[in-house]
Protein backbone atom coordinates (compact mmCIF):
# COMPACT_ATOMS: atom_id res chain seq x y z
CA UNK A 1 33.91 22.04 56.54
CA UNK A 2 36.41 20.37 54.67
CA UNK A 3 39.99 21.30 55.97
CA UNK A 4 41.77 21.39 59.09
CA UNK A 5 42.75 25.07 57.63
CA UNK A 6 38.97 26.21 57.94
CA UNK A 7 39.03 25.57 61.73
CA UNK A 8 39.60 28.39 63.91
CA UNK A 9 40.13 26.64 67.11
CA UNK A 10 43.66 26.09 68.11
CA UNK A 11 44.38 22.04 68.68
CA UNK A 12 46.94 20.29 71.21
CA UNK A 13 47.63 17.16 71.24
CA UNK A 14 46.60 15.29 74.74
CA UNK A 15 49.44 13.10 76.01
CA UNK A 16 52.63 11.58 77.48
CA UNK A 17 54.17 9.48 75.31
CA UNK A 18 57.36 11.32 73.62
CA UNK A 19 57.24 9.61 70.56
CA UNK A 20 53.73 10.60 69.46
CA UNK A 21 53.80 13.89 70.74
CA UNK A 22 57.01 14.38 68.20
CA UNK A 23 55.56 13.05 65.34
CA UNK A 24 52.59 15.32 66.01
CA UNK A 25 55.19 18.23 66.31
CA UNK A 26 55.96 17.62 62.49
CA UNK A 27 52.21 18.97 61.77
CA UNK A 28 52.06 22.28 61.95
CA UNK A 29 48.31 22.09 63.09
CA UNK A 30 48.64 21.25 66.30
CA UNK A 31 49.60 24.53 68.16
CA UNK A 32 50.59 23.13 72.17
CA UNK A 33 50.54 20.16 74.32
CA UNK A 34 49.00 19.15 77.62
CA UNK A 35 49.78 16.22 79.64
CA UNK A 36 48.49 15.13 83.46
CA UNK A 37 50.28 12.76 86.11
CA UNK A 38 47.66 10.43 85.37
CA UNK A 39 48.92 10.16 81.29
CA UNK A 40 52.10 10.24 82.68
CA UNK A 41 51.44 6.93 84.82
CA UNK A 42 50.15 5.82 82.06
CA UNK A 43 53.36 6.08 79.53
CA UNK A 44 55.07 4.33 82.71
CA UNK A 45 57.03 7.98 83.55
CA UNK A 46 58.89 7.23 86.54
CA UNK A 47 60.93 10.95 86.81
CA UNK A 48 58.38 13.41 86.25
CA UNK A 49 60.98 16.59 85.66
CA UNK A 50 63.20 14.46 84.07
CA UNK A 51 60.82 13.66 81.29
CA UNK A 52 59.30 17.36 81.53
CA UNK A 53 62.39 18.69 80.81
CA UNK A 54 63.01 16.30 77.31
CA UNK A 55 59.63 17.30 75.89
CA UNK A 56 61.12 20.60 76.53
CA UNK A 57 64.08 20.09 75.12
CA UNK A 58 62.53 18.56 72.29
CA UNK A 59 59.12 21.25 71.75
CA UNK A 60 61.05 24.51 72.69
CA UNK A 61 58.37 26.84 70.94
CA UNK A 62 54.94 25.40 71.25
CA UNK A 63 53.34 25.77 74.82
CA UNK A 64 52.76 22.50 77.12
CA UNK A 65 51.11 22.44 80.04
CA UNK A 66 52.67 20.26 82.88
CA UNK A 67 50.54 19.74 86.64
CA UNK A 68 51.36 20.52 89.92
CA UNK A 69 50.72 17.21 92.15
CA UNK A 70 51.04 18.55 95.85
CA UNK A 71 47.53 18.90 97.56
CA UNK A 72 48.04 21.88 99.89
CA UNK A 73 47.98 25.13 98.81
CA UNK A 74 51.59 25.80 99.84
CA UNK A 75 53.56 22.99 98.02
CA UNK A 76 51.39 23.28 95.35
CA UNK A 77 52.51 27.22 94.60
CA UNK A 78 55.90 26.12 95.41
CA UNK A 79 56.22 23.65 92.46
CA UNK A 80 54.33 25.94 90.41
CA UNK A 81 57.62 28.31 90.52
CA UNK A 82 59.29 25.63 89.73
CA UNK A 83 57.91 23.69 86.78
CA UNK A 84 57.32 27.54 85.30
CA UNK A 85 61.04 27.74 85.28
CA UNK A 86 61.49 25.10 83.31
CA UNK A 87 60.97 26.95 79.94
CA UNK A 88 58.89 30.11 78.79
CA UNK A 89 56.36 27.94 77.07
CA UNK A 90 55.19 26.33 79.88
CA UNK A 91 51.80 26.40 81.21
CA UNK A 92 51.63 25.26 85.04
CA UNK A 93 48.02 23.37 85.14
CA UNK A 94 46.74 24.00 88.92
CA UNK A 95 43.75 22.14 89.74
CA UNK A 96 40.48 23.81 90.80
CA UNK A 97 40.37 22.37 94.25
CA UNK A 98 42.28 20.53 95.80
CA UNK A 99 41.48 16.87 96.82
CA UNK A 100 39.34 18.32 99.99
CA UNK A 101 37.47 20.42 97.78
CA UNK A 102 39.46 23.79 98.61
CA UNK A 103 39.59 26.54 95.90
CA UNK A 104 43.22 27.07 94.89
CA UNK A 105 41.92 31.00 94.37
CA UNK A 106 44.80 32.54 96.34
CA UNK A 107 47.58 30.91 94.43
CA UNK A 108 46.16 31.12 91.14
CA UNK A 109 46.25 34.68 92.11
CA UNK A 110 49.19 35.16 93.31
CA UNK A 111 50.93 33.04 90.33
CA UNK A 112 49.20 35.06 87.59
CA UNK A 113 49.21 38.58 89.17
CA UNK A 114 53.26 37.82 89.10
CA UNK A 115 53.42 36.33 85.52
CA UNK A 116 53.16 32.31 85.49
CA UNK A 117 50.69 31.21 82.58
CA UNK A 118 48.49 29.01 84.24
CA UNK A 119 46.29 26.27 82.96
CA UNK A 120 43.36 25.65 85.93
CA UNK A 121 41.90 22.11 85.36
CA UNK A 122 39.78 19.79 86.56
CA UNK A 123 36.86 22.25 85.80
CA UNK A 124 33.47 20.85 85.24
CA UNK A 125 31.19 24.53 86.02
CA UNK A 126 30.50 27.55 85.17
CA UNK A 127 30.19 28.97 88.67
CA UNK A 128 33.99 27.74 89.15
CA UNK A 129 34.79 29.30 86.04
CA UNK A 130 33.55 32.59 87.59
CA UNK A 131 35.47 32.36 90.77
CA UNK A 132 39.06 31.36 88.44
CA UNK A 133 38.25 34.40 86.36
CA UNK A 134 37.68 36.34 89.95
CA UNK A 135 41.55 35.49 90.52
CA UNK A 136 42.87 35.75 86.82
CA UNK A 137 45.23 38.45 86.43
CA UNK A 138 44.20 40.78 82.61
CA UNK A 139 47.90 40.92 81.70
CA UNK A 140 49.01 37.27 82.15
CA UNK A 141 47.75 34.49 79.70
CA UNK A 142 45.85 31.63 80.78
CA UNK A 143 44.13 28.83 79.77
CA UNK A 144 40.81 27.50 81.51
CA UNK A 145 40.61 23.56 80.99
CA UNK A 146 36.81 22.94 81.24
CA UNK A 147 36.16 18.61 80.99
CA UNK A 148 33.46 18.72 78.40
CA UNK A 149 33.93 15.21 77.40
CA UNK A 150 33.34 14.34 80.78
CA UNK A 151 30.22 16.56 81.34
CA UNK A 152 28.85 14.81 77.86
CA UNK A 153 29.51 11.32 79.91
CA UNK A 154 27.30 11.91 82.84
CA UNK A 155 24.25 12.38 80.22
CA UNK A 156 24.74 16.81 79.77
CA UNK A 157 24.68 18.68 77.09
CA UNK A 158 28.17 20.13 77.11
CA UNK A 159 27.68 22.62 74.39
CA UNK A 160 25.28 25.01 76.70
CA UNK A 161 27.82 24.78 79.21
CA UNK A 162 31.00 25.71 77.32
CA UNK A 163 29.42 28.57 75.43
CA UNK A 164 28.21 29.96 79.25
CA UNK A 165 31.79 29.59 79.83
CA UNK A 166 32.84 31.89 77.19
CA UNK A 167 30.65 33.92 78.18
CA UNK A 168 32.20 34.40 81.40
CA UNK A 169 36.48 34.96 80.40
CA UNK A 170 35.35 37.30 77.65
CA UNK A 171 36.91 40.33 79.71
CA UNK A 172 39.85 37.98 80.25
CA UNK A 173 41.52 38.75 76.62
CA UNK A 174 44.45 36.81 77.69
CA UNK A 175 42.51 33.75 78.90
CA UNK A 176 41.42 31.07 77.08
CA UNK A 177 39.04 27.95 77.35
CA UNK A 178 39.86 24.25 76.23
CA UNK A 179 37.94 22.00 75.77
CA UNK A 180 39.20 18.71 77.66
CA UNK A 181 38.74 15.06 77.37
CA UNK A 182 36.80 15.58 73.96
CA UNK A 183 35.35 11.85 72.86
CA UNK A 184 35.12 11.88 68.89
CA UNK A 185 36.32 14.12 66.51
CA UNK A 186 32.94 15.48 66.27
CA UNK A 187 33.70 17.47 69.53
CA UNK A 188 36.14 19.06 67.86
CA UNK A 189 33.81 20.48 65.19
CA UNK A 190 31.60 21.70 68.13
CA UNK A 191 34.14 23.44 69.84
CA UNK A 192 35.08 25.41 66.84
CA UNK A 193 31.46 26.32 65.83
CA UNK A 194 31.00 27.45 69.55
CA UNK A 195 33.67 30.11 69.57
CA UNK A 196 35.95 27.79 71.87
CA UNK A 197 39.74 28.56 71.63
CA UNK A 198 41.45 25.79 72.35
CA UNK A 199 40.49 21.74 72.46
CA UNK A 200 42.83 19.12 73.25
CA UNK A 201 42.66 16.03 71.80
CA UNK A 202 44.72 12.53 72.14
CA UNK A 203 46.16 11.17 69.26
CA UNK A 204 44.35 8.72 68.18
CA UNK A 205 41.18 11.65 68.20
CA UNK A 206 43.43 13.76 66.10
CA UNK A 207 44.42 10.88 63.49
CA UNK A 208 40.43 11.25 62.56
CA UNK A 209 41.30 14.98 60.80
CA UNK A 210 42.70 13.11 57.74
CA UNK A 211 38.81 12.28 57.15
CA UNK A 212 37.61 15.99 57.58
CA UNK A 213 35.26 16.21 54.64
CA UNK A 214 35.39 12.95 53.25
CA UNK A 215 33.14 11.81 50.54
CA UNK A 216 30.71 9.60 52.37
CA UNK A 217 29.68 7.29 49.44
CA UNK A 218 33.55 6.69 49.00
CA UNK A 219 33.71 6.18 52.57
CA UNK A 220 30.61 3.42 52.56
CA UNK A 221 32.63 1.61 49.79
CA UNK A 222 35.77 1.35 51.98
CA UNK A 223 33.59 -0.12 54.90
CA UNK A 224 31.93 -2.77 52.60
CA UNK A 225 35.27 -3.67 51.11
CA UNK A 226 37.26 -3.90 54.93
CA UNK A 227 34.19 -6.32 55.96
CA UNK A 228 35.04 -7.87 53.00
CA UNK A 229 38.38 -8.65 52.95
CA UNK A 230 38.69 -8.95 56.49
CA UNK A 231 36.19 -12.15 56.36
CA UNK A 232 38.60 -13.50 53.75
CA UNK A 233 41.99 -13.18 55.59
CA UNK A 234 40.28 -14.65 58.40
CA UNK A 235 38.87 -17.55 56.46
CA UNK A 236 35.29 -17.48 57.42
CA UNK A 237 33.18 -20.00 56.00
CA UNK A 238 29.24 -20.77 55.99
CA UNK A 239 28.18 -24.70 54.80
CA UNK A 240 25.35 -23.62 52.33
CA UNK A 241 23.01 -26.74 51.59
């Protein structure tokens, strides 16, 4: 593979930082956004609708998925109507469980049967991926955040997992599954070969597809000559006697 045009997986950019996520909105390549409260912490967001409402403002036609934070079932469905007011290309990301390890079944349910486009995260299994299709309404689109880079860091083989995966929402044709938290941009070349439809990536993962197909020789030179040069502008020195 040599283009970002040969892939057929559909990449969003991983983030909360408005600046980067609008320069990436100049390349027509990446296709959506996803962000979490913890990225959000992270780019020192303070008011969470507020900012959600910019990015909004700002990305009107690609979709981005924004979480839910409450950890009952109740509040959590609650500001899942609200954040899916917010704009039509918002995906509401519910988490599998909550923080006591309940399924959030019924309201993913209930919020697809009626129309939101969910994003369920937070999923590590294929078993869970069974019981979210269980609740996944045919008509509504969704997307199935499964952490492969994450499964890869406790020492498993994601790949077997993720194709098991798509196995299991292929009589969902309106669902989809990411791959999340993807390490190198060689993840992203897996997830395409796999079949995967969506992977999201943060930026600096997606600054690597400028060096899709590059000449490895060429590339070789370029390392020699940055060890190079980089000894010089720091004025290294070795007393040869």
């Amino acid at each position: 593979m040599t283009s970002v045009n040969q892939l057929k997986i559909k990449l969003f950019a991983d983030g909360a930082d408005l600046d980067s996520m609008l320069v990436l909105y100049k390349d027509p390549s990446i296709k959506g956004y996803t962000t979490n409260p913890t990225l959000m912490k992270k780019a020192g967001i303070t008011n969470y609708e507020k900012f959600a409402r910019q990015v909004l403002e700002e990305i009107p036609d690609r979709p981005v998925s924004f979480e839910v934070f409450a950890d009952d079932l109740k509040n959590m469905l609650a500001q899942a109507k609200v954040i899916a007011s917010w704009g039509s290309n918002v995906n509401v990301k519910i988490p599998v469980t909550s923080t006591r390890g309940e399924f959030t079944g019924p309201i993913i349910r209930e919020l697809s049967s009626s129309g939101v486009q969910l994003n369920i995260t937070a999923v590590f299994t294929p078993e869970q991926v069974e019981i979210i299709a269980d609740n996944l309404s045919c008509d509504t689109p969704a997307i199935v955040s499964v952490f492969a880079g994450r499964i890869a860091d406790t020492g498993l083989d994601p790949i077997p997992i993720m194709s098991d995966c798509l196995g299991i929402l292929k009589h969902l044709p309106k669902a989809e599954l990411l791959w999340a938290s993807p390490r190198e941009f060689l993840n992203i070349i897996q997830a395409d070969e796999i079949g995967c439809h969506i992977i999201t990536a943060t930026p600096d993962v997606l600054d690597k597809l400028k060096l899709l197909g590059k000449d490895l020789t060429k590339f070789s030179l370029e390392t020699v000559r940055m060890f190079y040069d980089d000894a010089q502008t720091a004025g290294y020195t070795i007393n040869i006697t």
